[in-house]
C-alpha atoms as a PDB file:
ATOM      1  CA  UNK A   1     -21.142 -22.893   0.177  1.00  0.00           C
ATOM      2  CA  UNK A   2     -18.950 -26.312   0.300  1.00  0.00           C
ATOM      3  CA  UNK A   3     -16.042 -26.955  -2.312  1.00  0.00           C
ATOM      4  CA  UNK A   4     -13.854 -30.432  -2.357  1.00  0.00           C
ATOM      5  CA  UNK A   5     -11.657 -31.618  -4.296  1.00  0.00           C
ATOM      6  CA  UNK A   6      -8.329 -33.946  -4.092  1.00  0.00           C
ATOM      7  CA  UNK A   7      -5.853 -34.284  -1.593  1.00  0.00           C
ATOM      8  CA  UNK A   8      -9.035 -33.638   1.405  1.00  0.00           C
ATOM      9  CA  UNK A   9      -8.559 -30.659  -0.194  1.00  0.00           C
ATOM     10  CA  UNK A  10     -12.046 -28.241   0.777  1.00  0.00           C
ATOM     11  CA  UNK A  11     -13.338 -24.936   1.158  1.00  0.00           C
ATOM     12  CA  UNK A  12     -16.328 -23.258   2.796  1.00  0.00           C
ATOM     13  CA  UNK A  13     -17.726 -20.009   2.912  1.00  0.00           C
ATOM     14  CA  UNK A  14     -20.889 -17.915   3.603  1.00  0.00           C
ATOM     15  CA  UNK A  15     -21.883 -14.224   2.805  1.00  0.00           C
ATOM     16  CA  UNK A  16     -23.886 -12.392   4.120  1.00  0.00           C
ATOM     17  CA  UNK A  17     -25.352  -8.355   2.866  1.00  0.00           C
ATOM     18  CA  UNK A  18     -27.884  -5.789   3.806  1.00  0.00           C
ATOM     19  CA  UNK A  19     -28.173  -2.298   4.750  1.00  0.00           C
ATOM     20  CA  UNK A  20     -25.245  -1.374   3.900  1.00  0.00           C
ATOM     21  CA  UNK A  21     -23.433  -4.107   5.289  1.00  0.00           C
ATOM     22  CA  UNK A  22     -21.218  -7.411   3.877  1.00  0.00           C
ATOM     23  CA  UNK A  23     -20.030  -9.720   5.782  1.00  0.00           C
ATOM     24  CA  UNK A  24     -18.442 -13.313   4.245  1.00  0.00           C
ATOM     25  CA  UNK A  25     -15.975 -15.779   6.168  1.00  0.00           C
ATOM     26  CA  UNK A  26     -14.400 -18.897   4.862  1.00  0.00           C
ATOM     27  CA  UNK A  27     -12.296 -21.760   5.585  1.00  0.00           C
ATOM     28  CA  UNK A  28      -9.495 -23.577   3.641  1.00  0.00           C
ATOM     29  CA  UNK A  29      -8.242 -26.918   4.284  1.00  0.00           C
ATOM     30  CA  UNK A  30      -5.713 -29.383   2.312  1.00  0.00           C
ATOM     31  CA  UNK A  31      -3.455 -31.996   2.868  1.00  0.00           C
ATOM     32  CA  UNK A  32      -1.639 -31.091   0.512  1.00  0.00           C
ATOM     33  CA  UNK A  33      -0.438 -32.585  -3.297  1.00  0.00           C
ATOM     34  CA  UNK A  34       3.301 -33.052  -1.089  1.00  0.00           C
ATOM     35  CA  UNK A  35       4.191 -34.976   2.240  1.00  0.00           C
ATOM     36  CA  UNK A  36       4.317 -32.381   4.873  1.00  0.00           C
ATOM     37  CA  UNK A  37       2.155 -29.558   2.842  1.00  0.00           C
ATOM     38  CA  UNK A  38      -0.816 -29.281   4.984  1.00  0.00           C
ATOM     39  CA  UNK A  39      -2.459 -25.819   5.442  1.00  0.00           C
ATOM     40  CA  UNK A  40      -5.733 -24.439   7.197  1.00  0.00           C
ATOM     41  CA  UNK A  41      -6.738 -20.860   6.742  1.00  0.00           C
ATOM     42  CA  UNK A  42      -9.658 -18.901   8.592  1.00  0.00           C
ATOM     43  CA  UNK A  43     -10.525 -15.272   7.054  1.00  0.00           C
ATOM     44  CA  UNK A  44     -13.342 -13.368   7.612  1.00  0.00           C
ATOM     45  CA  UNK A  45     -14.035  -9.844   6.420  1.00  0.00           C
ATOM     46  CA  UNK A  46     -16.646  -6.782   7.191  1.00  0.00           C
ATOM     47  CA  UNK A  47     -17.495  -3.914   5.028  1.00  0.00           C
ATOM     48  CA  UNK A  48     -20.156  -1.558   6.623  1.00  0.00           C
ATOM     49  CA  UNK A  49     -21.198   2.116   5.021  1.00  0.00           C
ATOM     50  CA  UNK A  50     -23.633   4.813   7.024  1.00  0.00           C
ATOM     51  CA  UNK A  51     -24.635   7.583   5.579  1.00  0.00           C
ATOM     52  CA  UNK A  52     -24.313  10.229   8.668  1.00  0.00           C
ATOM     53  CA  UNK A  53     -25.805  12.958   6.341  1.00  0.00           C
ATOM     54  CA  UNK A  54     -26.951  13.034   2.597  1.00  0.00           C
ATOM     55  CA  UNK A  55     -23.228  14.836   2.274  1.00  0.00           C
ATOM     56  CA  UNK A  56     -21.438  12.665   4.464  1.00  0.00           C
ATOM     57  CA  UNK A  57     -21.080   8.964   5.170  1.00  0.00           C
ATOM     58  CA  UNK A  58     -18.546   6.551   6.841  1.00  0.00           C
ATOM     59  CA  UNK A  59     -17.302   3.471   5.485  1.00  0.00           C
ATOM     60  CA  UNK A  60     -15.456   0.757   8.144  1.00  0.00           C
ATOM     61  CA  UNK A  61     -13.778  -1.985   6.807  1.00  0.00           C
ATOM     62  CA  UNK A  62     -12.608  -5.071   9.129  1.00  0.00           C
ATOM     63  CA  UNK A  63     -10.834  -8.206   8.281  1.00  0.00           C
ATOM     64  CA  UNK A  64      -8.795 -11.395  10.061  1.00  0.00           C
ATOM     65  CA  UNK A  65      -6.594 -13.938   8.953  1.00  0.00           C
ATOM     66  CA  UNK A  66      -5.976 -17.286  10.707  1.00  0.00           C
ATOM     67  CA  UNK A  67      -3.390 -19.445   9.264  1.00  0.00           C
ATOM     68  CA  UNK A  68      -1.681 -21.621  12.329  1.00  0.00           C
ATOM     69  CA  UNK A  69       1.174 -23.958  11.103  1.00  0.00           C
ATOM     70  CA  UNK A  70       1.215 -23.964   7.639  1.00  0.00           C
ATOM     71  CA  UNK A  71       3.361 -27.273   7.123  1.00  0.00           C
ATOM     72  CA  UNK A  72       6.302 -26.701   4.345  1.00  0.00           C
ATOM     73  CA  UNK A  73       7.857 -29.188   2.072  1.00  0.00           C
ATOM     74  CA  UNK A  74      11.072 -27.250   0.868  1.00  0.00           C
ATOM     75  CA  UNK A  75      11.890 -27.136  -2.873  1.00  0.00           C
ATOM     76  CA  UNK A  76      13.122 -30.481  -4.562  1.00  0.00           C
ATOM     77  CA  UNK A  77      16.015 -31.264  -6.677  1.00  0.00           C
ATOM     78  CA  UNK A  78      15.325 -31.910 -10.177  1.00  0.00           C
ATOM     79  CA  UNK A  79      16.802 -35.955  -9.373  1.00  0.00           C
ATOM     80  CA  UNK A  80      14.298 -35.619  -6.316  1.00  0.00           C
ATOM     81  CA  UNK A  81      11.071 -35.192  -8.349  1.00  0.00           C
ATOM     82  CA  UNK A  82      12.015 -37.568 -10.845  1.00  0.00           C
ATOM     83  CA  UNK A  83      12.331 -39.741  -7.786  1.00  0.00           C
ATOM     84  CA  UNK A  84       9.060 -38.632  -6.214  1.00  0.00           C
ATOM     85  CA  UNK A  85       7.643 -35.529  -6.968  1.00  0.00           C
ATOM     86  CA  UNK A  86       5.326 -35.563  -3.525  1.00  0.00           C
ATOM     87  CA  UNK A  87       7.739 -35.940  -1.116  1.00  0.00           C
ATOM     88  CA  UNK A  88       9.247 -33.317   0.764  1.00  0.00           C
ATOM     89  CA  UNK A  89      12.880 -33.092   1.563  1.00  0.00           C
ATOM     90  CA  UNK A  90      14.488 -34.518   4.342  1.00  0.00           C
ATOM     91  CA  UNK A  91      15.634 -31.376   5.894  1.00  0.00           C
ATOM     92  CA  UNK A  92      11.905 -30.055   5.986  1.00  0.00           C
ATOM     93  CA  UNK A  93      10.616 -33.915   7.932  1.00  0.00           C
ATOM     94  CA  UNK A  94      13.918 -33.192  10.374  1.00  0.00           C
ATOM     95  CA  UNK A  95      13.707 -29.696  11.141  1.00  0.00           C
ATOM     96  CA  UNK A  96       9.775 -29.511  10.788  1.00  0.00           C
ATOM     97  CA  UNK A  97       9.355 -26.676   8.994  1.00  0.00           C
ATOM     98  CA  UNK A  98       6.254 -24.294   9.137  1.00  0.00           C
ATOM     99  CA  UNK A  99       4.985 -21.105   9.431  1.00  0.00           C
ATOM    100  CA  UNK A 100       2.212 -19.660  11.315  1.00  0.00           C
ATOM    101  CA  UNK A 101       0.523 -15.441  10.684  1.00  0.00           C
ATOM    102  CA  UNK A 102      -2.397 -14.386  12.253  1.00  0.00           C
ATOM    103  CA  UNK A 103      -3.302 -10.758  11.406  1.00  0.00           C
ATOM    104  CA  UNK A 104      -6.523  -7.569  12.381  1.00  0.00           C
ATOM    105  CA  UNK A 105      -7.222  -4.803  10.613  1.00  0.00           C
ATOM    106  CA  UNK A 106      -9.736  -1.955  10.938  1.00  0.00           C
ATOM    107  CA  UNK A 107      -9.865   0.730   9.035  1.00  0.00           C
ATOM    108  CA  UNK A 108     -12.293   3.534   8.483  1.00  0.00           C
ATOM    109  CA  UNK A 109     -12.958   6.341   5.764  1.00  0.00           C
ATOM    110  CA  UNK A 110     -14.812   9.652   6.675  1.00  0.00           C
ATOM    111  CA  UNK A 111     -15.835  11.328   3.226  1.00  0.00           C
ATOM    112  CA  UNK A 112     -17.630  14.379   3.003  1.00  0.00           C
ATOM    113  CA  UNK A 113     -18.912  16.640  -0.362  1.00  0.00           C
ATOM    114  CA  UNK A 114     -17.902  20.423   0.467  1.00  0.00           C
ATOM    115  CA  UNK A 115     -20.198  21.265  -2.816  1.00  0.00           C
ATOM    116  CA  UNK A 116     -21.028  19.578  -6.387  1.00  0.00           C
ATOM    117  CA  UNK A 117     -17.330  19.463  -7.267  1.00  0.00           C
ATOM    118  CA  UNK A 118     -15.176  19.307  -4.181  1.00  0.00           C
ATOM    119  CA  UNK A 119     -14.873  15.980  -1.956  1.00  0.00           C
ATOM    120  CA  UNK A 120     -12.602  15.408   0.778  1.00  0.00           C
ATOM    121  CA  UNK A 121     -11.802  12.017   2.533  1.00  0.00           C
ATOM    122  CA  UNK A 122      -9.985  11.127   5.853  1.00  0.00           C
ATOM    123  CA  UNK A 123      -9.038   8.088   6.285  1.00  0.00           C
ATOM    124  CA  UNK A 124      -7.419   5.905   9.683  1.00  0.00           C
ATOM    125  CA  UNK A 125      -6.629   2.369  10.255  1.00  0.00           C
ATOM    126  CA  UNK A 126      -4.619  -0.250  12.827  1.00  0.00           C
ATOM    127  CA  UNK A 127      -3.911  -4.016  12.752  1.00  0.00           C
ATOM    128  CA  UNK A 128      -1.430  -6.236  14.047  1.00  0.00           C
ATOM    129  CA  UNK A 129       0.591  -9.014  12.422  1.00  0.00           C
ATOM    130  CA  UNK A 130       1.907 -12.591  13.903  1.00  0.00           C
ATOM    131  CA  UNK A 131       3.935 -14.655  12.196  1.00  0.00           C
ATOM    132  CA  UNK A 132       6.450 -17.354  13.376  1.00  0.00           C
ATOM    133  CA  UNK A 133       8.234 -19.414  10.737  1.00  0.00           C
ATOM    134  CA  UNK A 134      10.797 -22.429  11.848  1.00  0.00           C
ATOM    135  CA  UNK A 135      13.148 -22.896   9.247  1.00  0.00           C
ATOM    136  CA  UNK A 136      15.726 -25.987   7.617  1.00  0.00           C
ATOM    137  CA  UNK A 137      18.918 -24.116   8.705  1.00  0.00           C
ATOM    138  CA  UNK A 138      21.511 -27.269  10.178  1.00  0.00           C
ATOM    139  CA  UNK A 139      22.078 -26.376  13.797  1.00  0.00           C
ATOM    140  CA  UNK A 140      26.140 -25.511  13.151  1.00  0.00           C
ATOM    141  CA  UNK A 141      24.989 -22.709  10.807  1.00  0.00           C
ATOM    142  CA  UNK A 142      22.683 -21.605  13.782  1.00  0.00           C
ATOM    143  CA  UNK A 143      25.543 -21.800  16.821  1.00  0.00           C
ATOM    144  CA  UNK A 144      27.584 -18.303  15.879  1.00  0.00           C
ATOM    145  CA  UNK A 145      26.693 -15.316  18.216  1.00  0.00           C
ATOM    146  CA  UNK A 146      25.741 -13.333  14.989  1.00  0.00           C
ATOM    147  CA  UNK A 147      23.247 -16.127  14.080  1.00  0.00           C
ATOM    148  CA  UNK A 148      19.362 -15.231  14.326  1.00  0.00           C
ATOM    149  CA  UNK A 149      18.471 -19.185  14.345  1.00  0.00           C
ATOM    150  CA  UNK A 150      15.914 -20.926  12.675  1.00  0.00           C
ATOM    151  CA  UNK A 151      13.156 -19.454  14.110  1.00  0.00           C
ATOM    152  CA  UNK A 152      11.390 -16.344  13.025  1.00  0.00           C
ATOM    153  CA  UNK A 153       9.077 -14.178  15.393  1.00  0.00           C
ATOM    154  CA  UNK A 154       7.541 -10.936  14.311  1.00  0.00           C
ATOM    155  CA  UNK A 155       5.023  -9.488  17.083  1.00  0.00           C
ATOM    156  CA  UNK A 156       4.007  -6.217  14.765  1.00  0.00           C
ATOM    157  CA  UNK A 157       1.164  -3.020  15.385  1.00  0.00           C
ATOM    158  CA  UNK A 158       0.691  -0.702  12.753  1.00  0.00           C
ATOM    159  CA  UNK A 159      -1.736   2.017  11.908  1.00  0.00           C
ATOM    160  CA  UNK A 160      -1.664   5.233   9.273  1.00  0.00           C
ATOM    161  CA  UNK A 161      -3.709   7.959   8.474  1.00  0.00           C
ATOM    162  CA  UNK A 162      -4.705   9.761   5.596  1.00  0.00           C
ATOM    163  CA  UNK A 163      -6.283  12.767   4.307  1.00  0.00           C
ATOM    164  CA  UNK A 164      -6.958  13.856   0.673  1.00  0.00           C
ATOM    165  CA  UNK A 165      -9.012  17.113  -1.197  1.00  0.00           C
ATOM    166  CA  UNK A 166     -10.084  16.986  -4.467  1.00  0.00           C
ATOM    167  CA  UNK A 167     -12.256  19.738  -6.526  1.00  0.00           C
ATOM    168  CA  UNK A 168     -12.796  20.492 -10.438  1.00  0.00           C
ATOM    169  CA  UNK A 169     -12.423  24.169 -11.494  1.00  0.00           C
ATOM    170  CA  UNK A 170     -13.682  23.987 -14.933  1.00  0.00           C
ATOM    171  CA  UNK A 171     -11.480  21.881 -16.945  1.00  0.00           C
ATOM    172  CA  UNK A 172      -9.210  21.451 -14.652  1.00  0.00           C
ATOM    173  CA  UNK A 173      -9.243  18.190 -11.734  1.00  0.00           C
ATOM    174  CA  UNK A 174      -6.989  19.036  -8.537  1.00  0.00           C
ATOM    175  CA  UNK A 175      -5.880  16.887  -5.508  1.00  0.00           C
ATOM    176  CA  UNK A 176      -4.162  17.630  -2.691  1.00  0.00           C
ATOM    177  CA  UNK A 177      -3.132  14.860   0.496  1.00  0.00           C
ATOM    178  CA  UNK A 178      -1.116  14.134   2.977  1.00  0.00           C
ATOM    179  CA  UNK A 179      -0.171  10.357   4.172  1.00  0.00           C
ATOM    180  CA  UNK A 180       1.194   9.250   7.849  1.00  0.00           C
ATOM    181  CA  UNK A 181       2.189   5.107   8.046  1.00  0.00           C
ATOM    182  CA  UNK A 182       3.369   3.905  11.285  1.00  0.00           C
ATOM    183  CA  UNK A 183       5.175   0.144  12.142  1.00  0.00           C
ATOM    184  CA  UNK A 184       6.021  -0.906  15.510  1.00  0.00           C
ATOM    185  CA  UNK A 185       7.549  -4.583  15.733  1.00  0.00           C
ATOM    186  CA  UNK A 186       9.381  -7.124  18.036  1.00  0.00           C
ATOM    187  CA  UNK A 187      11.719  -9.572  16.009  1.00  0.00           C
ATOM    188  CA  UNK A 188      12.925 -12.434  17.892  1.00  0.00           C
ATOM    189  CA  UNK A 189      14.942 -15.525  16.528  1.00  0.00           C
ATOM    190  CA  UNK A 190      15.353 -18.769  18.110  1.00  0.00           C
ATOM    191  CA  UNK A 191      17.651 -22.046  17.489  1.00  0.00           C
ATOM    192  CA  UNK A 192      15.711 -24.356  15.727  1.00  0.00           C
ATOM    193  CA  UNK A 193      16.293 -27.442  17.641  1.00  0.00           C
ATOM    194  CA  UNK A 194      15.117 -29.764  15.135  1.00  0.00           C
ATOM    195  CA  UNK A 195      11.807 -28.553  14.815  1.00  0.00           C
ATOM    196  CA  UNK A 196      11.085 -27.141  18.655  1.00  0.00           C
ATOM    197  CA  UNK A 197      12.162 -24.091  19.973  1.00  0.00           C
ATOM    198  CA  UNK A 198      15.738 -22.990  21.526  1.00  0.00           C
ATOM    199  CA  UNK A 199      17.370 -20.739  23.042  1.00  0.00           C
ATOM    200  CA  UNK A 200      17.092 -17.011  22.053  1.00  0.00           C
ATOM    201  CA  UNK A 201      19.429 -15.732  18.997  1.00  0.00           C
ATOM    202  CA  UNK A 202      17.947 -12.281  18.484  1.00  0.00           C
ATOM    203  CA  UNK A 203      15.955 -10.028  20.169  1.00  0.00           C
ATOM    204  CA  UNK A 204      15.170  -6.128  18.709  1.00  0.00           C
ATOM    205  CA  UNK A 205      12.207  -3.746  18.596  1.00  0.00           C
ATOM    206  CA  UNK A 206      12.235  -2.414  15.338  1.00  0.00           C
ATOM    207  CA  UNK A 207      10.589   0.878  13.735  1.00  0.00           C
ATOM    208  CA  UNK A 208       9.681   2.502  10.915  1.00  0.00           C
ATOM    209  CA  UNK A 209       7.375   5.777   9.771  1.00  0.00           C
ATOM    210  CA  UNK A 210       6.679   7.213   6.452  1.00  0.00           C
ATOM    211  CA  UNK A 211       5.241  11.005   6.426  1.00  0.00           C
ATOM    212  CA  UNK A 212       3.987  11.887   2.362  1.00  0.00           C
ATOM    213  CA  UNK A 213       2.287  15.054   0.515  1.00  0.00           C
ATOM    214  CA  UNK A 214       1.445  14.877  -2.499  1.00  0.00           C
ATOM    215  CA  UNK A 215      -0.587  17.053  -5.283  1.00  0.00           C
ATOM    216  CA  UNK A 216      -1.518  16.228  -8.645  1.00  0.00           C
ATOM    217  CA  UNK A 217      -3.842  17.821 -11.289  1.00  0.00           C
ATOM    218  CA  UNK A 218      -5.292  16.829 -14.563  1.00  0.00           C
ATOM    219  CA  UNK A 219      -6.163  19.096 -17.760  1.00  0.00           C
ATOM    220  CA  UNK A 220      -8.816  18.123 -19.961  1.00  0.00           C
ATOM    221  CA  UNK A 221      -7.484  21.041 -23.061  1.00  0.00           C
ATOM    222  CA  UNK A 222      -9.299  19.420 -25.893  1.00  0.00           C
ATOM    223  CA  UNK A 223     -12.482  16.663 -26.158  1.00  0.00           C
ATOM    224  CA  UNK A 224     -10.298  13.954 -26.082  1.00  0.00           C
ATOM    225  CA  UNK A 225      -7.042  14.795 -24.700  1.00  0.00           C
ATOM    226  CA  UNK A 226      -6.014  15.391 -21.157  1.00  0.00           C
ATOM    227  CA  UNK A 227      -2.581  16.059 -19.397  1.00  0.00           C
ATOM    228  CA  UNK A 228      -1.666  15.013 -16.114  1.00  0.00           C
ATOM    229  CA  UNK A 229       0.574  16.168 -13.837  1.00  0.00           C
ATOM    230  CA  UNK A 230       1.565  15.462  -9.914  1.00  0.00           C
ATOM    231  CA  UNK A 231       4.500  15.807  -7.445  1.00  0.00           C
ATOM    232  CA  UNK A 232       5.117  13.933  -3.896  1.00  0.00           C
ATOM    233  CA  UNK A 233       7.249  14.318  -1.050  1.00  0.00           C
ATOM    234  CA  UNK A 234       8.120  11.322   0.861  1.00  0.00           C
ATOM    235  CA  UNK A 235      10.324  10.944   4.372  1.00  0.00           C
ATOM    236  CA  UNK A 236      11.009   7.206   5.636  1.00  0.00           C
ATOM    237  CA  UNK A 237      12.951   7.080   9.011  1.00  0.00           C
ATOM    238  CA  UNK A 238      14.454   3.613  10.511  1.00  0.00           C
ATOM    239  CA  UNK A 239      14.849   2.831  13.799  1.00  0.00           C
ATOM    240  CA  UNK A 240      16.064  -0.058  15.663  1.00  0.00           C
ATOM    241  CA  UNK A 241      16.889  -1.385  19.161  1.00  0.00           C
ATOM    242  CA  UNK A 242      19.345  -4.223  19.923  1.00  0.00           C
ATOM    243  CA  UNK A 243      18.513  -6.369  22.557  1.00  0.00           C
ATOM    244  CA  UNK A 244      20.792  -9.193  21.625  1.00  0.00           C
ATOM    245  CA  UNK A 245      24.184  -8.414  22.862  1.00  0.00           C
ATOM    246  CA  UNK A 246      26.840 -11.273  24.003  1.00  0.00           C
ATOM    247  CA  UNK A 247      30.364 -11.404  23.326  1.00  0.00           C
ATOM    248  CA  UNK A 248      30.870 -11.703  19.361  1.00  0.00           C
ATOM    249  CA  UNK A 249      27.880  -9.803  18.735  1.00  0.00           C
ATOM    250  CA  UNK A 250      27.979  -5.980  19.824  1.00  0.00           C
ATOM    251  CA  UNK A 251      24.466  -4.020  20.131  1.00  0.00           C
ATOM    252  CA  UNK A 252      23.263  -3.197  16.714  1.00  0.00           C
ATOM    253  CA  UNK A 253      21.250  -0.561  16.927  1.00  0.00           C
ATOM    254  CA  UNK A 254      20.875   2.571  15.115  1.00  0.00           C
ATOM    255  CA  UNK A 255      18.740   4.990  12.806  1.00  0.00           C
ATOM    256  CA  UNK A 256      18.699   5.760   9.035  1.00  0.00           C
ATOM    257  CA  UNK A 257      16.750   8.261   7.127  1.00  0.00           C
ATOM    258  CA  UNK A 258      15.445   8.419   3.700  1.00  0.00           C
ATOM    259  CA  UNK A 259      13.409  11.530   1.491  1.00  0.00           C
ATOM    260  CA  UNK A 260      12.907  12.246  -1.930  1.00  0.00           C
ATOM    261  CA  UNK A 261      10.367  14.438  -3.858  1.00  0.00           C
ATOM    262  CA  UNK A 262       9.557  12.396  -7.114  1.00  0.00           C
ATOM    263  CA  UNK A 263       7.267  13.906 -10.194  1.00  0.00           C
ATOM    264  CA  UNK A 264       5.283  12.023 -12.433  1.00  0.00           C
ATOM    265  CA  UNK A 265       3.444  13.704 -15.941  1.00  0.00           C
ATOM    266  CA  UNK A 266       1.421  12.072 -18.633  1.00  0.00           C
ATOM    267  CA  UNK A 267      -0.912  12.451 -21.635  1.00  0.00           C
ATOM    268  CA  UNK A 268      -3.747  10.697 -22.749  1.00  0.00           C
ATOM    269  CA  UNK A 269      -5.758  10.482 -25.787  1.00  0.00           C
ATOM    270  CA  UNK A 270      -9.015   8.678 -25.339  1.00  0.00           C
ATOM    271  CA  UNK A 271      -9.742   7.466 -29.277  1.00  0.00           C
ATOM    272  CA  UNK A 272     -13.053   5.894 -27.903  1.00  0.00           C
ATOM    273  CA  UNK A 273     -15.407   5.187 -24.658  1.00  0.00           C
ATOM    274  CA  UNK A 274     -13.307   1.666 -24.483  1.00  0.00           C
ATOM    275  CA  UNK A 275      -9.927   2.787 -25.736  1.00  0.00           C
ATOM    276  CA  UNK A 276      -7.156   5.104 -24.940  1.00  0.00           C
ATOM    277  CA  UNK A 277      -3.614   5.892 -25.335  1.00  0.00           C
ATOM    278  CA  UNK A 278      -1.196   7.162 -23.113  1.00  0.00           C
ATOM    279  CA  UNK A 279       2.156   8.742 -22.116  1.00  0.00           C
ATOM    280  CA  UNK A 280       3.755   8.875 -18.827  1.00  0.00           C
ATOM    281  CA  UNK A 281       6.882   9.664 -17.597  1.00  0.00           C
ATOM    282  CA  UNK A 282       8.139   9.358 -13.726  1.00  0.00           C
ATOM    283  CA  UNK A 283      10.836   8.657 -10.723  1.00  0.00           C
ATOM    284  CA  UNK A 284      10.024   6.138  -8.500  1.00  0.00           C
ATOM    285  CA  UNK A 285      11.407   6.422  -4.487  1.00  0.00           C
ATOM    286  CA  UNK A 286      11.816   2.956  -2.630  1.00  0.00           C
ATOM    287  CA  UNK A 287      13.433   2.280   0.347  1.00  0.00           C
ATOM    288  CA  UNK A 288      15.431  -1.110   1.774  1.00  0.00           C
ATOM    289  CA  UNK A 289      13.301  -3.284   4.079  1.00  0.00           C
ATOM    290  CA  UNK A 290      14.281  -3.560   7.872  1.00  0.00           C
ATOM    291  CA  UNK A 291      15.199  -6.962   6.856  1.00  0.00           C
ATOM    292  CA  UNK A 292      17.760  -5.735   3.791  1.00  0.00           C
ATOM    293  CA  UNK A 293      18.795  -3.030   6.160  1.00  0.00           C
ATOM    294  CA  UNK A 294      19.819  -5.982   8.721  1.00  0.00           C
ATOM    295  CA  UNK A 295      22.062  -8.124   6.151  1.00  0.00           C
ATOM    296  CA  UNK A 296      24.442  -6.064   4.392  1.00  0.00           C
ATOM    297  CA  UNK A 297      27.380  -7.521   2.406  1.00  0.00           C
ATOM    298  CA  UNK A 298      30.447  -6.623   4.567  1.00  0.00           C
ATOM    299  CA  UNK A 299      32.856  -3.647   3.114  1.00  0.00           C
END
């Protein structure tokens, strides 16, 4: 299937099922509505189930994303789009910027039905990540030793696993799992010699793994009304390696832990098949990004 519109703007796809099986890829293309705004993207994604046994079956799910050199035209001044509202700033023409992310993933769900009203599920997946971004940052801003540059490289695995029970005991719904997430990724940064790559500003492996258990349950103690009712435990550790280290910027590396144990409870009252109202109260647990973790305001 073909789609065009303005600005050579187009997109094609095809999909394809049977036996258990879907397959569709596409492509997007554009020029763009703004000077320097021109993007191509290839993804393509697989979805295949197999019943090993009438109690069993295994579901993998594959997908890719091409994306090489996704132009950018930088955000205008208000006297700018008056001016022209399709051009694209200077600084994005001089330094060229762009940004490129290719990415894999497989993944793949074992489920199995221990009797009429218990199921349990394991689940494992993998990928990688590739993304390189040049960015408009003038080359005195990108000369100090603690500078990363203007150029972004992330070369990143990860993979997690997951396993999760779940029975019903009259009126009662119980589930039980446990959650393992793994990230492994080289960051790099390089001067951004007006839109080619310089010499190396940063250079780190960088970390991170997130071990949960969780178990919730849910009481159905009238026709329409249920309470709910869970708890999980989470543990995020940090680490990172400096690689980077000249005179005026000392090796950075180091660890940092995080864990909390969060509830969450509810009611609902279902008034009819299409309408319900609920309660819920909870504690949310979030953690800093490697890249939060990296710029801290100075004490």
């Amino acid at each position: 299937m073909l789609f065009r519109s303005s600005y050579d703007t187009w997109r094609a796809g095809v999909r394809l099922g049977g036996y258990n099986t879907l397959f569709d890829a596409s492509r997007f293309e554009s020029d763009g509505y703004r000077e320097h705004s021109a993007v191509r993207r290839d993804q393509y994604n697989l979805k295949f189930k197999y019943p090993l046994r009438a109690e069993t079956s295994l579901t993998i799910v594959g997908n890719q994303l091409r994306q090489p050199e996704t132009q950018d035209p930088l955000g205008l001044t208000r006297a700018q789009v008056e001016q022209d509202p399709r051009q694209a700033t200077p600084q994005a023409l001089q330094f060229n910027t762009r940004k490129t992310v290719y990415q894999e993933q497989l993944g793949a769900t074992l489920a199995h039905r221990l009797s009429a009203d218990s199921r349990i599920e394991a689940t494992v997946y993998g990928g990688s990540r590739w993304v390189e971004q040049y960015l408009a940052i003038p080359l005195v801003n990108q000369a100090p030793p603690t500078s990363s540059g203007g150029v972004v490289q992330l070369d990143r695995d990860y993979a997690g696993a997951a396993l999760r029970l779940s029975t019903v005991v009259s009126n009662w719904r119980f589930s039980v799992g446990a959650e393992y997430d793994l990230m492994d990724e080289r960051r790099r940064g390089f001067v951004n010699n007006l839109g080619v790559q310089g010499a190396l500003k940063r250079d780190e492996d960088d970390e991170v793994s997130a071990t949960d258990l969780y178990a919730q349950a849910e009481w159905q103690f009238a026709e329409r009304w249920s309470a709910h009712a869970g708890l999980r435990t989470s543990r995020v550790e940090f680490r990172s390696d400096d690689h980077f280290i000249i005179p005026g910027n000392p090796d950075d590396s180091g660890t940092r832990k995080y864990s909390e144990t969060t509830p969450v409870a509810g009611i609902v009252y279902r008034h009819t098949r299409n309408l319900s109202f609920y309660g819920t109260f909870g504690e949310g647990f979030e953690t800093p990004t490697f890249a939060e973790l990296a710029h801290q305001n100075p004490p």
